[in-house]
C-alpha atoms as a PDB file:
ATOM      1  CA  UNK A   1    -130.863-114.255 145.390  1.00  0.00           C
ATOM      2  CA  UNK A   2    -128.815-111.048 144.436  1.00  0.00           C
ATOM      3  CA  UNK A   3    -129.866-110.801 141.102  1.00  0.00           C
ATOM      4  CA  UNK A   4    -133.233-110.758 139.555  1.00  0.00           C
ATOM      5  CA  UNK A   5    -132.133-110.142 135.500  1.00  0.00           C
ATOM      6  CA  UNK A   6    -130.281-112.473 133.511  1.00  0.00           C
ATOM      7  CA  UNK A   7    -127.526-109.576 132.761  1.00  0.00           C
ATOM      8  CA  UNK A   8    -127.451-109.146 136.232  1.00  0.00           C
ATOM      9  CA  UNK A   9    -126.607-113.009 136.502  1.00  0.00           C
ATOM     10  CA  UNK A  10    -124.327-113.062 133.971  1.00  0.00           C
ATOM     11  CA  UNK A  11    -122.592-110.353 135.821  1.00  0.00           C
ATOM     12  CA  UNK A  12    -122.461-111.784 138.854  1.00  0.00           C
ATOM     13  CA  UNK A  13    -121.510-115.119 137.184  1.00  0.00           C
ATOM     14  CA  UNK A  14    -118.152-113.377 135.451  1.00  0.00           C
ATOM     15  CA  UNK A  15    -117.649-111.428 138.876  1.00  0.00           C
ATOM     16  CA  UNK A  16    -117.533-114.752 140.560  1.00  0.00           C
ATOM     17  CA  UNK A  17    -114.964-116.439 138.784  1.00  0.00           C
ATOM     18  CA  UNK A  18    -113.043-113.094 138.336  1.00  0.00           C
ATOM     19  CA  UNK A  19    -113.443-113.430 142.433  1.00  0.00           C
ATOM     20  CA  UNK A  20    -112.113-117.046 142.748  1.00  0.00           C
ATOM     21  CA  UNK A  21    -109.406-116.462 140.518  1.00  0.00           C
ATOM     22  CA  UNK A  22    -108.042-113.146 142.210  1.00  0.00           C
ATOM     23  CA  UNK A  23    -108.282-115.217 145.607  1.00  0.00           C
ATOM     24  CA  UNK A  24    -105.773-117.631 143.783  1.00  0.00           C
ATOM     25  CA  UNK A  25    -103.230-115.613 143.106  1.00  0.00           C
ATOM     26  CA  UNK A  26    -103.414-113.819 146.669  1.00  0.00           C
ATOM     27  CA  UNK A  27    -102.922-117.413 147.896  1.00  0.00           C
ATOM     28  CA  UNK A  28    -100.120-117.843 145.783  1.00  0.00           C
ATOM     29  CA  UNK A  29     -98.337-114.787 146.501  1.00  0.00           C
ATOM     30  CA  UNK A  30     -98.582-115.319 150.146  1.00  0.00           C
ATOM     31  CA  UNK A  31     -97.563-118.683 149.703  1.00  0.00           C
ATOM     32  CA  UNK A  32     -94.898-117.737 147.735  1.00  0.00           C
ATOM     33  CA  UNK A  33     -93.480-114.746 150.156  1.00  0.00           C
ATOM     34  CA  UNK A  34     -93.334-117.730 152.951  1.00  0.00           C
ATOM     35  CA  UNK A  35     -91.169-120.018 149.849  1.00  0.00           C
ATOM     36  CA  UNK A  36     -88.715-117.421 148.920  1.00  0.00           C
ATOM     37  CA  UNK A  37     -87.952-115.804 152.700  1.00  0.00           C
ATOM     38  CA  UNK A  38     -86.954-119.526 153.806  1.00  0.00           C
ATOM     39  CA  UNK A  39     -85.149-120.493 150.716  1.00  0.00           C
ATOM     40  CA  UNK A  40     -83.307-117.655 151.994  1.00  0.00           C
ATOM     41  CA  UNK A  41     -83.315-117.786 155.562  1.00  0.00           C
ATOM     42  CA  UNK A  42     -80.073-119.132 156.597  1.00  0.00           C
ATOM     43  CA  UNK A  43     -82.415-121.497 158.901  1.00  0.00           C
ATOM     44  CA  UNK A  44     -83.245-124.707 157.639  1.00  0.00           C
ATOM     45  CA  UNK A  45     -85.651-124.368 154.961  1.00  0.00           C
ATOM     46  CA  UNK A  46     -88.580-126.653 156.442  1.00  0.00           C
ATOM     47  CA  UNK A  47     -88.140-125.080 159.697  1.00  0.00           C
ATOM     48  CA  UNK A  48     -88.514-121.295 158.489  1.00  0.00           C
ATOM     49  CA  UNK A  49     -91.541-122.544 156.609  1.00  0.00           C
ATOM     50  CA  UNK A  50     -92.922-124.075 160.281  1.00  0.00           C
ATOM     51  CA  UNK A  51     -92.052-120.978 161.834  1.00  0.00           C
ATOM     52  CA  UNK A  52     -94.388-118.976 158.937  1.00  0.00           C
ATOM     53  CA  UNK A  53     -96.749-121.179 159.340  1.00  0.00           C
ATOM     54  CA  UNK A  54    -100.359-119.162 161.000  1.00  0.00           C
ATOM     55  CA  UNK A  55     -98.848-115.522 160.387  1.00  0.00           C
ATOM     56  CA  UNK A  56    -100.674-113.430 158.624  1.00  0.00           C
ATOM     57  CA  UNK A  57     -99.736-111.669 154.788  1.00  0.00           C
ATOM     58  CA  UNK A  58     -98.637-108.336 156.844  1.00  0.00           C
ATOM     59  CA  UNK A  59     -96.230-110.337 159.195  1.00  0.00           C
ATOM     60  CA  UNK A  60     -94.842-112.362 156.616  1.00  0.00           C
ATOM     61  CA  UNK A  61     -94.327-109.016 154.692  1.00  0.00           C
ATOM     62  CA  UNK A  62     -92.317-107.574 157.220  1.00  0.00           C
ATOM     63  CA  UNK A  63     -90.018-110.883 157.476  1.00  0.00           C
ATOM     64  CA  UNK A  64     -89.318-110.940 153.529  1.00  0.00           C
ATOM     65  CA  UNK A  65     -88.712-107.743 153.397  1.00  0.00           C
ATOM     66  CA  UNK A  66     -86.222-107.288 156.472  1.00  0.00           C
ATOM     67  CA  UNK A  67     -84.220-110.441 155.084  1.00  0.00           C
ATOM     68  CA  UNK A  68     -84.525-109.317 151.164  1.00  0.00           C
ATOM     69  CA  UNK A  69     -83.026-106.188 152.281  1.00  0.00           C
ATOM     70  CA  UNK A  70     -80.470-107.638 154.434  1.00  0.00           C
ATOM     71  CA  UNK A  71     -77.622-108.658 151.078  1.00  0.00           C
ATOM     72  CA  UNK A  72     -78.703-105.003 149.153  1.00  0.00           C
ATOM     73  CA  UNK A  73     -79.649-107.294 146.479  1.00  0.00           C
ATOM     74  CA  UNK A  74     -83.202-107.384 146.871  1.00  0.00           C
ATOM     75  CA  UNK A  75     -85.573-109.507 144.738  1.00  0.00           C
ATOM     76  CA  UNK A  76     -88.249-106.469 145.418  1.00  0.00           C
ATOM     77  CA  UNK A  77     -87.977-103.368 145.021  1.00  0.00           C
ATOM     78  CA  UNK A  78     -89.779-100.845 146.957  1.00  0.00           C
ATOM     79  CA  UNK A  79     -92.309 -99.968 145.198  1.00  0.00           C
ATOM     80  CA  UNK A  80     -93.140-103.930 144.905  1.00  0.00           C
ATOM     81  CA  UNK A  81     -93.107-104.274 148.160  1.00  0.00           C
ATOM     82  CA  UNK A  82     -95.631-101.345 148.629  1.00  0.00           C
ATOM     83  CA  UNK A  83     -98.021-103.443 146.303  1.00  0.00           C
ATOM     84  CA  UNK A  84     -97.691-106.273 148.135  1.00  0.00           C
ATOM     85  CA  UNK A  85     -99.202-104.413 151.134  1.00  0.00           C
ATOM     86  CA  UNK A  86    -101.291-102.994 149.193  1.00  0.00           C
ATOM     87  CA  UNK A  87    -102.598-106.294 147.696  1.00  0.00           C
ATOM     88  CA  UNK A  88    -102.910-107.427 151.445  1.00  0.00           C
ATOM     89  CA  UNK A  89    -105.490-104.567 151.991  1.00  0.00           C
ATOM     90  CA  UNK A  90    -107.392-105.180 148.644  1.00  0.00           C
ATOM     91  CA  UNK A  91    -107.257-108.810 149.540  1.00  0.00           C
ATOM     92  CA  UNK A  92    -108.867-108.226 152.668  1.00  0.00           C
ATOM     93  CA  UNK A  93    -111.658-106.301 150.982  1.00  0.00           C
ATOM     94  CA  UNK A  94    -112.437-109.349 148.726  1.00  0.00           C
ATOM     95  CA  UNK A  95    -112.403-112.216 151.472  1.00  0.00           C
ATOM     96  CA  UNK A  96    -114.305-109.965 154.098  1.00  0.00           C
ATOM     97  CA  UNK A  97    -116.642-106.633 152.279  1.00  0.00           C
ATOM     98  CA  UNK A  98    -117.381-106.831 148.990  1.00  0.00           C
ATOM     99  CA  UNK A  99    -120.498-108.825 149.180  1.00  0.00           C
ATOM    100  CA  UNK A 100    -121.713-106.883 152.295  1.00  0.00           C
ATOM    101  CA  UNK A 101    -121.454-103.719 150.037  1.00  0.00           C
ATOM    102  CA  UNK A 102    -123.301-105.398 147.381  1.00  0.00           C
ATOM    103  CA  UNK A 103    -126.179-107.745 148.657  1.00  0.00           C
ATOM    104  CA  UNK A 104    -128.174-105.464 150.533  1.00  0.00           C
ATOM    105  CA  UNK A 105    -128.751-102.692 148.136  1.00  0.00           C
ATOM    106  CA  UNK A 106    -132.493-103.538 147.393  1.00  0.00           C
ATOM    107  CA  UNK A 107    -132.495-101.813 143.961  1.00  0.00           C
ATOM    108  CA  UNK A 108    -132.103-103.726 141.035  1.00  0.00           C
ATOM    109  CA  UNK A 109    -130.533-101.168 138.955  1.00  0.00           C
ATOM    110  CA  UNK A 110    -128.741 -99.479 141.618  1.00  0.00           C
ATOM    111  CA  UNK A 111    -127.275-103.160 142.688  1.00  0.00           C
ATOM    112  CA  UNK A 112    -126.195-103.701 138.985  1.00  0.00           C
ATOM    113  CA  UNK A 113    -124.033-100.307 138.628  1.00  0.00           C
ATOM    114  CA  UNK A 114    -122.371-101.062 141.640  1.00  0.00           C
ATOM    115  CA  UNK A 115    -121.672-104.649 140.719  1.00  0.00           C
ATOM    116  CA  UNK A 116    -120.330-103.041 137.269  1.00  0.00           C
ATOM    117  CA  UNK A 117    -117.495-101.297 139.333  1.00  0.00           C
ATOM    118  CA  UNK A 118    -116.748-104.110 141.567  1.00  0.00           C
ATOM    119  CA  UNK A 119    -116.055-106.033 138.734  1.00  0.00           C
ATOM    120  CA  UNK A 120    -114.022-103.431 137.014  1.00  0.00           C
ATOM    121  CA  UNK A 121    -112.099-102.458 140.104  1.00  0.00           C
ATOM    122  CA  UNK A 122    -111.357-106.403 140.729  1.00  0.00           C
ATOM    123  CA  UNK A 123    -110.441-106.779 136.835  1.00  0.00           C
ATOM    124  CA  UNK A 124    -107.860-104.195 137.783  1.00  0.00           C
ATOM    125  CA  UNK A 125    -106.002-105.691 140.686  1.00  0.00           C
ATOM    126  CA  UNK A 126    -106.696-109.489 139.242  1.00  0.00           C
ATOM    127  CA  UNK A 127    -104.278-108.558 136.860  1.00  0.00           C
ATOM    128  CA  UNK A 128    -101.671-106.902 138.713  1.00  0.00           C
ATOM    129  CA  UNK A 129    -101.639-109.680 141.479  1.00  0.00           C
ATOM    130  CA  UNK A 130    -101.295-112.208 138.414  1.00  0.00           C
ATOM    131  CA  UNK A 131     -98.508-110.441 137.535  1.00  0.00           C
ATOM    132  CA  UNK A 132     -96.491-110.558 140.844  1.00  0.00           C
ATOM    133  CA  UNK A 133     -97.575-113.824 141.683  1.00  0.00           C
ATOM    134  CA  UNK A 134     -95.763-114.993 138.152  1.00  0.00           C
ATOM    135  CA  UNK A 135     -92.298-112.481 139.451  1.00  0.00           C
ATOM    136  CA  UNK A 136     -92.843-114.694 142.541  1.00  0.00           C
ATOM    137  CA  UNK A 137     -93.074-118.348 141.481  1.00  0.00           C
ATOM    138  CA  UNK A 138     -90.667-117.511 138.623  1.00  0.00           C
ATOM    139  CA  UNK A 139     -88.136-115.905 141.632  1.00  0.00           C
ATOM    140  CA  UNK A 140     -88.377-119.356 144.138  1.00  0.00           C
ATOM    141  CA  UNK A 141     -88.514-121.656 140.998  1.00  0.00           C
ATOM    142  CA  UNK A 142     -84.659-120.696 139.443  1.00  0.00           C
ATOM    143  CA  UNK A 143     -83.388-119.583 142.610  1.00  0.00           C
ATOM    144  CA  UNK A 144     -84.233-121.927 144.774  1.00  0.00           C
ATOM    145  CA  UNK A 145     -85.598-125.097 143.102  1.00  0.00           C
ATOM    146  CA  UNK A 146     -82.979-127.741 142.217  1.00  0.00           C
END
């Protein structure tokens, strides 16, 4: 067990759902980026999604961004598309690190403080990635839902 105190508990109880939700909207997002590049991939829709299909948030990145770019009407701008590799990297850091940098500090208090700042830091870019995943699922539902 990581936690010995119930306000360590009820922490690590807020950080996990804070976690799980995060990990939503990164799913989402990527998700999404596959959606909206074959929606507009002159391709057929199903097979752009096929060809999407086992590449990773970076490669699909590059794809959208090359084809968004490709009219000079984008439905990112730059900057957004510099979050979205950013989210990649944070995203990686949640699905691979975080608990390694938190489980084996063997003091209680010292444990707590630094759970304290995971959670803040992930409060941070949970609500940021909720916000682009809504840009995103608002973008592929009006522009290319029927």
């Amino acid at each position: 067990m990581i936690y010995n105190n119930s306000w360590q508990k009820s922490t690590m109880e807020r950080f996990m759902t804070m976690l799980g939700e995060i990990l939503m909207y990164y799913q989402c997002i990527e998700h999404d980026m596959r959606r909206i590049y074959s929606g507009m991939s002159s391709n057929d829709y199903y097979d752009s999604m096929d060809m999407l299909d086992g590449k990773n948030w970076g490669s699909i990145l590059i794809e959208l961004e090359s084809l968004d770019y490709s009219d000079n009407n984008p439905y990112f701008t730059v900057e957004e598309y510099k979050q979205l590799n950013k989210m990649r990297e944070q995203r990686n850091y949640w699905c691979h690190q975080c608990f390694l940098d938190l489980v084996y500090i063997q003091n209680d208090v010292e444990r707590y403080v630094k759970l304290d700042k995971l959670y803040r830091r992930l409060e941070n870019e949970k609500d940021k990635a909720y916000k682009l995943h809504k840009k995103m699922q608002e973008i592929y539902l009006e522009d290319f839902c029927e």
